[in-house]
Structures are given as structure tokens and as C-alpha cells.
PDB file of N, CA and C in Angstrom:
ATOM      1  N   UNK A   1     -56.423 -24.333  46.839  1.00  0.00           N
ATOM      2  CA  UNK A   1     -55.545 -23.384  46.190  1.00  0.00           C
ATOM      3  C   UNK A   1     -54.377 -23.084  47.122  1.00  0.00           C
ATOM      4  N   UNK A   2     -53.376 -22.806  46.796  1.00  0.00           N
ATOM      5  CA  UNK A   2     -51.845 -22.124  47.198  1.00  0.00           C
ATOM      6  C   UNK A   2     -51.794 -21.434  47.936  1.00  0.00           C
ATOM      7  N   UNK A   3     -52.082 -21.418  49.343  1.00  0.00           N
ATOM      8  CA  UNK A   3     -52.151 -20.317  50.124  1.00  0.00           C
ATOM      9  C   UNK A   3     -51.265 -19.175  49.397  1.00  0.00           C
ATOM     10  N   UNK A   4     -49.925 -19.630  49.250  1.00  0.00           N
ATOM     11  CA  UNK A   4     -48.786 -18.425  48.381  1.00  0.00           C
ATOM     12  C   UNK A   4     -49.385 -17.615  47.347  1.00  0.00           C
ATOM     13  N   UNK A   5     -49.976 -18.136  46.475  1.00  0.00           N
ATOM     14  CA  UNK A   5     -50.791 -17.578  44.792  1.00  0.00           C
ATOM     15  C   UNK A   5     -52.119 -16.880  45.862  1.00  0.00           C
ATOM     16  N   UNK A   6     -52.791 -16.911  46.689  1.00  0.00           N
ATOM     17  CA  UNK A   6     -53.934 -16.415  46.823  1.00  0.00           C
ATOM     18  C   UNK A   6     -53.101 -15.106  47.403  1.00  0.00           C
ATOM     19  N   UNK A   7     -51.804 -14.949  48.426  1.00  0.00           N
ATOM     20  CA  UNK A   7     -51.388 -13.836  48.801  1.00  0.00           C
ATOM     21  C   UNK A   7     -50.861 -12.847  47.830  1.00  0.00           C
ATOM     22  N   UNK A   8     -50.291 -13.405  46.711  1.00  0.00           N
ATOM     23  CA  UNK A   8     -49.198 -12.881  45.731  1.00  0.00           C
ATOM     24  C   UNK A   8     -50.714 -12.181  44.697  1.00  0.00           C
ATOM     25  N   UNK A   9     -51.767 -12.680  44.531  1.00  0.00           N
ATOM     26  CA  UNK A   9     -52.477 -12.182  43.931  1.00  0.00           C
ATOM     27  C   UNK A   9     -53.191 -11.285  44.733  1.00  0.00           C
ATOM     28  N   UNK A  10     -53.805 -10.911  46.148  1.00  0.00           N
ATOM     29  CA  UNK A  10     -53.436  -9.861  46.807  1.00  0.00           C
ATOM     30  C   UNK A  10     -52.649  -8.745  46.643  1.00  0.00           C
ATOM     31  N   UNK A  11     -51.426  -9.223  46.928  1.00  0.00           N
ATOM     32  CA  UNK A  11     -50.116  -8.005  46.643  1.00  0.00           C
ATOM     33  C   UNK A  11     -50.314  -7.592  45.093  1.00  0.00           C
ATOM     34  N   UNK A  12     -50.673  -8.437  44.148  1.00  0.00           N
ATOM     35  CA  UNK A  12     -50.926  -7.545  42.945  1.00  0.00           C
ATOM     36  C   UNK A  12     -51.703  -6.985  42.339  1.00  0.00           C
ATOM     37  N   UNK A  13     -52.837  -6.762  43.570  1.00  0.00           N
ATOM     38  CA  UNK A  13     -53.948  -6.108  43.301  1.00  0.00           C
ATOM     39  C   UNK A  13     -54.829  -6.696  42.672  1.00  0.00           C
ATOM     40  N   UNK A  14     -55.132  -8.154  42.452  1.00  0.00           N
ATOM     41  CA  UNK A  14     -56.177  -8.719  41.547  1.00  0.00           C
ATOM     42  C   UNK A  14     -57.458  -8.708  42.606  1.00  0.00           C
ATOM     43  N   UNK A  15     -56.962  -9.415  44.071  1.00  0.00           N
ATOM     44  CA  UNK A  15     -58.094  -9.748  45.010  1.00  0.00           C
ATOM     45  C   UNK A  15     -58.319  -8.369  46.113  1.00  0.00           C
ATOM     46  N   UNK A  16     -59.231  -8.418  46.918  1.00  0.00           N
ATOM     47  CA  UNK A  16     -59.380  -7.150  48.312  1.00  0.00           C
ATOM     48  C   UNK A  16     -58.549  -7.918  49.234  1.00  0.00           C
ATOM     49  N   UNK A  17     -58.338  -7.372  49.918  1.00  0.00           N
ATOM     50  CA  UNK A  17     -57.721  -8.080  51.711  1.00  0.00           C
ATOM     51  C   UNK A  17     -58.846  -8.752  52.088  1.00  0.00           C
ATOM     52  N   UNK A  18     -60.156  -8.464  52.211  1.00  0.00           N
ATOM     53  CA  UNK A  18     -61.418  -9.477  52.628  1.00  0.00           C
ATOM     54  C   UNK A  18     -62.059 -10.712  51.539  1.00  0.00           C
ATOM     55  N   UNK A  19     -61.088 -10.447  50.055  1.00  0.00           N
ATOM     56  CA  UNK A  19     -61.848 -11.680  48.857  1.00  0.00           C
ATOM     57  C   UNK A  19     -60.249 -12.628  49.780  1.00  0.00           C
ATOM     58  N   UNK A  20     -59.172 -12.049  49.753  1.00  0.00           N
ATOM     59  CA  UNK A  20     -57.688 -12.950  49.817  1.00  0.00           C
ATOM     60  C   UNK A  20     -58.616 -13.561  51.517  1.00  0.00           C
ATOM     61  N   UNK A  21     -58.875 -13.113  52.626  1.00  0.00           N
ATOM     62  CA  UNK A  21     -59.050 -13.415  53.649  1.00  0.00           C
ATOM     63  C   UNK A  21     -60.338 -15.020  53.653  1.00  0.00           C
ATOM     64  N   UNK A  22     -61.472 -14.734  52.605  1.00  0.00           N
ATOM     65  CA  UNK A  22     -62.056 -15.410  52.590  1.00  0.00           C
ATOM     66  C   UNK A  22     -61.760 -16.841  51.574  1.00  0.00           C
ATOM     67  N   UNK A  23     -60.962 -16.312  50.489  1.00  0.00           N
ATOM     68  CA  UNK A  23     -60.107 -17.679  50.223  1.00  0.00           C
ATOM     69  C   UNK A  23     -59.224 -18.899  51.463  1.00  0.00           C
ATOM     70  N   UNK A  24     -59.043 -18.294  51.690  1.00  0.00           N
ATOM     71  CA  UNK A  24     -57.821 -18.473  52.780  1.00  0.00           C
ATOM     72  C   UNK A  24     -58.728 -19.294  53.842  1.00  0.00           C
ATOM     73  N   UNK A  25     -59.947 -18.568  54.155  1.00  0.00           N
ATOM     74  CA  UNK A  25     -60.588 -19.108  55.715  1.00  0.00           C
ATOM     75  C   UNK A  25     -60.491 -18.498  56.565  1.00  0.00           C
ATOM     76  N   UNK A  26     -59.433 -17.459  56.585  1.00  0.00           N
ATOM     77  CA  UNK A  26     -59.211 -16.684  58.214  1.00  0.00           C
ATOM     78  C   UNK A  26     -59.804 -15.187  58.014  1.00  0.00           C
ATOM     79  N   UNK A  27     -60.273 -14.763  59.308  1.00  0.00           N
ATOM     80  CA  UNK A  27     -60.362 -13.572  60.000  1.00  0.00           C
ATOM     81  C   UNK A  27     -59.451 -12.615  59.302  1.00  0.00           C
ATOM     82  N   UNK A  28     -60.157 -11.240  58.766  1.00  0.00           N
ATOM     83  CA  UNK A  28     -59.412  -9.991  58.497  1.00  0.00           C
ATOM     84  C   UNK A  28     -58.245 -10.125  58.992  1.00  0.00           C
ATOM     85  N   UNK A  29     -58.488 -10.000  60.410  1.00  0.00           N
ATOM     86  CA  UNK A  29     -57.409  -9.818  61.071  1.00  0.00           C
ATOM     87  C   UNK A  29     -55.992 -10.303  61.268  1.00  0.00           C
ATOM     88  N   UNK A  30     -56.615 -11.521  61.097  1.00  0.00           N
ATOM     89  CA  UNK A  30     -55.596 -12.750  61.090  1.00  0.00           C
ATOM     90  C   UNK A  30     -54.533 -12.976  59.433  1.00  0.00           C
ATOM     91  N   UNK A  31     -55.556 -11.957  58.340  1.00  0.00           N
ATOM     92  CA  UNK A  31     -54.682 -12.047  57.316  1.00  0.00           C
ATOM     93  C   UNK A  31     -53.143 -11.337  57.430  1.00  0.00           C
ATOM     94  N   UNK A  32     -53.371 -10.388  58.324  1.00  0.00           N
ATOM     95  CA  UNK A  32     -51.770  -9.507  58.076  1.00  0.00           C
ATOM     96  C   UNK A  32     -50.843 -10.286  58.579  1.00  0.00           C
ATOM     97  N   UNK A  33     -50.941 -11.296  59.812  1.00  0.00           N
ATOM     98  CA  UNK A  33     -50.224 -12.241  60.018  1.00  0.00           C
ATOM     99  C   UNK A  33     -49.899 -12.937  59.125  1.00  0.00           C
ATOM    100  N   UNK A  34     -50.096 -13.450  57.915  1.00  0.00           N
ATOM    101  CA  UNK A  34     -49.701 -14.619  56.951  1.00  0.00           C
ATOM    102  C   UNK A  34     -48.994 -13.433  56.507  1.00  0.00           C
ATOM    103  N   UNK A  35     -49.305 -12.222  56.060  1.00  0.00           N
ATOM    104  CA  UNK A  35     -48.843 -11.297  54.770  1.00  0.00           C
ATOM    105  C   UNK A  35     -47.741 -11.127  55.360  1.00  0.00           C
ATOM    106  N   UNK A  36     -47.124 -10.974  56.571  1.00  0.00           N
ATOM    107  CA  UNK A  36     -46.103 -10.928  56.770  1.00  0.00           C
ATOM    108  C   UNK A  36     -45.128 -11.951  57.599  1.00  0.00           C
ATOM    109  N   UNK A  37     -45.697 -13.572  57.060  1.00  0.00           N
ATOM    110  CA  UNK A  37     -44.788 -14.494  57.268  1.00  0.00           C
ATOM    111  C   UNK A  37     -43.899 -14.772  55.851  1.00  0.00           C
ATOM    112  N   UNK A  38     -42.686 -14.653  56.411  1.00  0.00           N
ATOM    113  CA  UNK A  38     -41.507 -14.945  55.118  1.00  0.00           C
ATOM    114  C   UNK A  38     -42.104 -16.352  54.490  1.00  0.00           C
ATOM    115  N   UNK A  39     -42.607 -17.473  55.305  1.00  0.00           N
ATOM    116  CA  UNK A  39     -42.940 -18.808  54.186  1.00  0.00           C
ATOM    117  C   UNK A  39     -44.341 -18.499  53.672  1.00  0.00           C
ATOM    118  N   UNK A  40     -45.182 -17.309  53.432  1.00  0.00           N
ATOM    119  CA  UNK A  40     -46.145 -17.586  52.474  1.00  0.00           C
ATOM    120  C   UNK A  40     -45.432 -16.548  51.233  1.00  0.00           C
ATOM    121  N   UNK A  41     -44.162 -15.663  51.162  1.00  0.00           N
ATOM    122  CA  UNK A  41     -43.804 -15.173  50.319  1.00  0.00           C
ATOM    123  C   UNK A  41     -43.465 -16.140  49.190  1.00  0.00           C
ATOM    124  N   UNK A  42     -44.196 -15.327  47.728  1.00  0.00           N
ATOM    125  CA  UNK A  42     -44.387 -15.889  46.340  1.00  0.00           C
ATOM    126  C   UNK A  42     -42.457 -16.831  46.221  1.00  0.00           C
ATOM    127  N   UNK A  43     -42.636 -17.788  45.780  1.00  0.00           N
ATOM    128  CA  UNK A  43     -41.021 -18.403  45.640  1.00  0.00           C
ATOM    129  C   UNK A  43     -40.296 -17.735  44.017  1.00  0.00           C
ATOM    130  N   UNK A  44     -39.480 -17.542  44.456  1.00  0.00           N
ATOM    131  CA  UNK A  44     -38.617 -16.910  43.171  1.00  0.00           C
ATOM    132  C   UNK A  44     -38.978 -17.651  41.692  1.00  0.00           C
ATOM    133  N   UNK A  45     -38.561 -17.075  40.626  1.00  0.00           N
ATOM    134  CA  UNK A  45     -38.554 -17.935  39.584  1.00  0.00           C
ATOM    135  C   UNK A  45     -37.491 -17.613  38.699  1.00  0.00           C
ATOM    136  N   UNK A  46     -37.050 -18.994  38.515  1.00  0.00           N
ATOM    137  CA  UNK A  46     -35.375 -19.234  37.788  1.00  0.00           C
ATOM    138  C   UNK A  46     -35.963 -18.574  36.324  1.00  0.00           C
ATOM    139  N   UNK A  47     -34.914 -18.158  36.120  1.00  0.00           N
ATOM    140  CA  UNK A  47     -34.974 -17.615  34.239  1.00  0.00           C
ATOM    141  C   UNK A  47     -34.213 -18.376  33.724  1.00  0.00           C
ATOM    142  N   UNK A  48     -34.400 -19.142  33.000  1.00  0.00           N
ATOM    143  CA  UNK A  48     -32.887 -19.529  32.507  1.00  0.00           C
ATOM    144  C   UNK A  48     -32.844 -18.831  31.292  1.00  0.00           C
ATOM    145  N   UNK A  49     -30.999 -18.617  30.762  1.00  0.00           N
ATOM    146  CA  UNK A  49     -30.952 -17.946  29.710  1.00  0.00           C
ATOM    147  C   UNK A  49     -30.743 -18.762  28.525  1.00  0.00           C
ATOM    148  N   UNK A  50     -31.300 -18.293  27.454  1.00  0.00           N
ATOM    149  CA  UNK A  50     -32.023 -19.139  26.084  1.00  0.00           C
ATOM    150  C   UNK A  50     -30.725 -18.739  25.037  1.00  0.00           C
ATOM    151  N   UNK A  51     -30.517 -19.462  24.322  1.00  0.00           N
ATOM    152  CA  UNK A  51     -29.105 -18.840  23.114  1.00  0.00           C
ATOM    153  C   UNK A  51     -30.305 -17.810  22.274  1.00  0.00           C
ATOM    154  N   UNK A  52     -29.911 -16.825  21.505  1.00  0.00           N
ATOM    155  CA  UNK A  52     -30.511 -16.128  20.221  1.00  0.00           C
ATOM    156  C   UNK A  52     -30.417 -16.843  19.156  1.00  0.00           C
ATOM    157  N   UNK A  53     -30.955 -16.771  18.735  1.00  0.00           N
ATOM    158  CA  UNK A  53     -31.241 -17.500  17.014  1.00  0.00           C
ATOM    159  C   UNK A  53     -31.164 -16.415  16.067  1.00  0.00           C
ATOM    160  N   UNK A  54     -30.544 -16.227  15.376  1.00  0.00           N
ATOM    161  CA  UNK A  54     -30.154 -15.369  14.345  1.00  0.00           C
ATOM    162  C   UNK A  54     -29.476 -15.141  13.353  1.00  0.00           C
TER     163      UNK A  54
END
């Protein structure tokens, strides 16, 4: 799995800090380190805009 999707589902409250830690493989401790590396932050998502139909 996505290291990124296992953090982002963390931050949205689906997993604990110890279910996200044990996905992952690492030490409690060692999770706040990823949580606050800029490359495991979730990647943006393009919207594109759609015409209306009407």
C-alpha cells in the first residue's frame, strides 16, 4: 500500500497513529517523522472543469 494513502487516511481520522504506524512497519515514534516529511504529503488533485448541460 501507498505509504501517502496510509498517512492521508491517518490525517482523516479513519486509522490510530499505532493502526497508520503498523501499516507502515515503523516504530510509534518514528511515525511523526514521515507525518512531517513534505514527500509523504497526499499529492494534489486536478479538477478539471466540465461544460453544464442544460
Amino acid at each position: 500500500m501507498d505509504k501517502r494513502k496510509v498517512i492521508t487516511a491517518y490525517r482523516r481520522g479513519m486509522i490510530s497513529i499505532q493502526e497508520c504506524a503498523q501499516i507502515l512497519g515503523v516504530d510509534s515514534s518514528q511515525i511523526m517523522g514521515l507525518m512531517n516529511d513534505p514527500q509523504m504529503a497526499e499529492l494534489p488533485r486536478v479538477i478539471q472543469k466540465q461544460p453544464m448541460l442544460g
